[in-house]
C-alpha atoms as a PDB file:
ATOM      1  CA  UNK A   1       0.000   0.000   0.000  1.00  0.00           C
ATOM      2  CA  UNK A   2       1.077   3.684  -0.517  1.00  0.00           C
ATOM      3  CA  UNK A   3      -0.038   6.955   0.656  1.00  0.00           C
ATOM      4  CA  UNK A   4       0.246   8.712  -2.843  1.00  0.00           C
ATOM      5  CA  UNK A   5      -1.142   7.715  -5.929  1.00  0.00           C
ATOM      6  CA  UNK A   6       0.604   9.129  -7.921  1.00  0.00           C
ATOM      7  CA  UNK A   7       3.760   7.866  -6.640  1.00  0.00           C
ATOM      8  CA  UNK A   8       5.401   4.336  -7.459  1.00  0.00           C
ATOM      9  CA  UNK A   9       5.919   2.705  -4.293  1.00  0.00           C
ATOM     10  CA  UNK A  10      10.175   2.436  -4.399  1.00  0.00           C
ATOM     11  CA  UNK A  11      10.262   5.908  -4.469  1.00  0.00           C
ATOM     12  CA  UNK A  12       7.668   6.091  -1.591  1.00  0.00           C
ATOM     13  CA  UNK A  13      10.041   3.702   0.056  1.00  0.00           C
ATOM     14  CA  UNK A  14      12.958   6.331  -0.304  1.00  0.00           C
ATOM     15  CA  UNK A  15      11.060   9.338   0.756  1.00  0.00           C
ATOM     16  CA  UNK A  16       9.608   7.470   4.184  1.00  0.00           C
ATOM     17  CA  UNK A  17      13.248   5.718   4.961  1.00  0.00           C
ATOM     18  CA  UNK A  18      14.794   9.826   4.566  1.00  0.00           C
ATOM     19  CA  UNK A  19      11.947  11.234   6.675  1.00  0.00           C
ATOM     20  CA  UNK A  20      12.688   8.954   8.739  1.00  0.00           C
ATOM     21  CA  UNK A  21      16.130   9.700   9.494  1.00  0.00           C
ATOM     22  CA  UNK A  22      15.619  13.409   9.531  1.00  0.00           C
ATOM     23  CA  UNK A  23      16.232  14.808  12.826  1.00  0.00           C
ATOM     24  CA  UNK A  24      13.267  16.573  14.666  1.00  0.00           C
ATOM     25  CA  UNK A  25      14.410  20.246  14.104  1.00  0.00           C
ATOM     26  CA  UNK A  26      14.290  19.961  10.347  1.00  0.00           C
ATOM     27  CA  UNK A  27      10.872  17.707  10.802  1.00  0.00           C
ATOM     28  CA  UNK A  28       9.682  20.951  11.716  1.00  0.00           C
ATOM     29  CA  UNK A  29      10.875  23.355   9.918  1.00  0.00           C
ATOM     30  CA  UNK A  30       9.209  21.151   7.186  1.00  0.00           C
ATOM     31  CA  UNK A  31       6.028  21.562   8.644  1.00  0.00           C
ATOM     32  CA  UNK A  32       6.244  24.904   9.069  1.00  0.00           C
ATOM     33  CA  UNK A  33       7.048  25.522   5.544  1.00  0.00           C
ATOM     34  CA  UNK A  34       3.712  23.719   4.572  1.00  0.00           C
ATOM     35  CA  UNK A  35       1.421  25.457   7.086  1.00  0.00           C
ATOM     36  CA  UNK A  36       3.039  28.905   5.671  1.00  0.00           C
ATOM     37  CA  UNK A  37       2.346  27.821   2.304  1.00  0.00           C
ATOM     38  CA  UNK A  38      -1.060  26.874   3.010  1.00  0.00           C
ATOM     39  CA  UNK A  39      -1.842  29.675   5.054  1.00  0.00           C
ATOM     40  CA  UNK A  40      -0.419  31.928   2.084  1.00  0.00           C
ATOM     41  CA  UNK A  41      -2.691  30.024  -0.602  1.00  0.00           C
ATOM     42  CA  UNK A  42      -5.900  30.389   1.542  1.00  0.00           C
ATOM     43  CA  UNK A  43      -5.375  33.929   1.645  1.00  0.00           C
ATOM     44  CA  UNK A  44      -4.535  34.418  -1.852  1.00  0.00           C
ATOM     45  CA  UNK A  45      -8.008  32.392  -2.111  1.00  0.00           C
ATOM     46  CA  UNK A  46      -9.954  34.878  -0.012  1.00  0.00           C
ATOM     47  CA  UNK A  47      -8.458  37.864  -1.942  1.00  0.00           C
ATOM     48  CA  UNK A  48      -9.143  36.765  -5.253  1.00  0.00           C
ATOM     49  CA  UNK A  49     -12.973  35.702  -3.356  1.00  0.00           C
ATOM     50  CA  UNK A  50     -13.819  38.668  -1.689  1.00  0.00           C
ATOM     51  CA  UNK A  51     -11.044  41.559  -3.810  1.00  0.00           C
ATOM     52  CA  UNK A  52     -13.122  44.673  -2.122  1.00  0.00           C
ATOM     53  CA  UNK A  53     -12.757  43.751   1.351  1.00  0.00           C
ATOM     54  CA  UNK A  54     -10.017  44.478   3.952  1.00  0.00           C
ATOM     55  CA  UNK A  55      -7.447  42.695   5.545  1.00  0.00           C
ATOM     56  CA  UNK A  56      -8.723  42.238   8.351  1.00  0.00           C
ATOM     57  CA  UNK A  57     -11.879  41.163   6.752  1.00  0.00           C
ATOM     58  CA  UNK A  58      -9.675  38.611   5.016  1.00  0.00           C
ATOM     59  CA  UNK A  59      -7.669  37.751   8.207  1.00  0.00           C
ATOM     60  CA  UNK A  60     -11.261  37.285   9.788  1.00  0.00           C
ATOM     61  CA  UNK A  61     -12.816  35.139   7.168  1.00  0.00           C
ATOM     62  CA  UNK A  62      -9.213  32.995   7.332  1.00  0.00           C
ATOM     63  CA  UNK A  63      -9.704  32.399  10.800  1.00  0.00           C
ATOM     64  CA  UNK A  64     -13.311  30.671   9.354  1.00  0.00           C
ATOM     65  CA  UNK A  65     -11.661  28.522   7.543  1.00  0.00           C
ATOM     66  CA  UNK A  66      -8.851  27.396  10.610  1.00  0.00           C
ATOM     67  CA  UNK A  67     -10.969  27.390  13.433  1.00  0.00           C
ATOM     68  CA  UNK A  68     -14.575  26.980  11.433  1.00  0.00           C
ATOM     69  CA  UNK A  69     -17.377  29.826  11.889  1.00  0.00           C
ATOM     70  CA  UNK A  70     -18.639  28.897  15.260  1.00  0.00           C
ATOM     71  CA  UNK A  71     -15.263  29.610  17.291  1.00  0.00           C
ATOM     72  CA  UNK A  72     -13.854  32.451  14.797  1.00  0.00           C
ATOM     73  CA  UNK A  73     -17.528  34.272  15.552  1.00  0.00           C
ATOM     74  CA  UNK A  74     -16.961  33.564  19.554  1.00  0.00           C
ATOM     75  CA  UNK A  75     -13.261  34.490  19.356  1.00  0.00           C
ATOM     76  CA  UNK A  76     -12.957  37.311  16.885  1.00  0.00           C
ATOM     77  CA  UNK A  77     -16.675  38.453  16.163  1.00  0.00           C
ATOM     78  CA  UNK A  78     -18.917  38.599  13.554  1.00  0.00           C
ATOM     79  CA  UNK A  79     -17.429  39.821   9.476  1.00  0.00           C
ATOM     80  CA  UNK A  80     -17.795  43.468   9.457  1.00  0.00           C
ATOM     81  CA  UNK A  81     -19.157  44.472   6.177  1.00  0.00           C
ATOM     82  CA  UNK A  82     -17.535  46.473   3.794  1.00  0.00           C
ATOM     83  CA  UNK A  83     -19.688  49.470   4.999  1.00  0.00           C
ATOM     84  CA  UNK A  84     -17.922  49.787   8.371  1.00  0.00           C
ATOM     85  CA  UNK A  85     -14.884  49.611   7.795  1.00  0.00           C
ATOM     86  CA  UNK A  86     -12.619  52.228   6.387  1.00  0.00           C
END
């Protein structure tokens, strides 16, 4: 079994045996270069979604999409719409 498709499974094989042999500290730095990336493409997302609105608006609808609505509305409040805010 593999965990990509599109991968043929000796090359899996090499990519698993190097992760594992990578020391923690570069582990993360890994992972923080993925969450950065994501967090960059979900914003690019919003902004090409919603191009009149703010960035806080779009830091506030990103926060929808990490924490879901229900906890981004209890921690950060509702949207504001493009009306109140300068």
């Amino acid at each position: 079994m593999t965990l990509s498709l599109d991968t043929a499974p000796e090359i899996e094989a090499i990519q698993v045996a190097h992760l594992r042999k990578m020391p923690i500290h570069r582990k993360l730095a890994l992972v923080n270069q993925m969450y950065q990336s994501v967090h960059t493409l979900a914003l690019a997302g919003l902004k090409q979604r919603y191009p009149d609105e703010t960035f806080v608006q779009h830091q506030r609808r990103l926060a929808d999409l990490v924490l879901g609505e229900d906890l981004a509305s209890q921690v950060y409040g509702p949207i504001l719409e493009n009306k109140l805010c300068p």
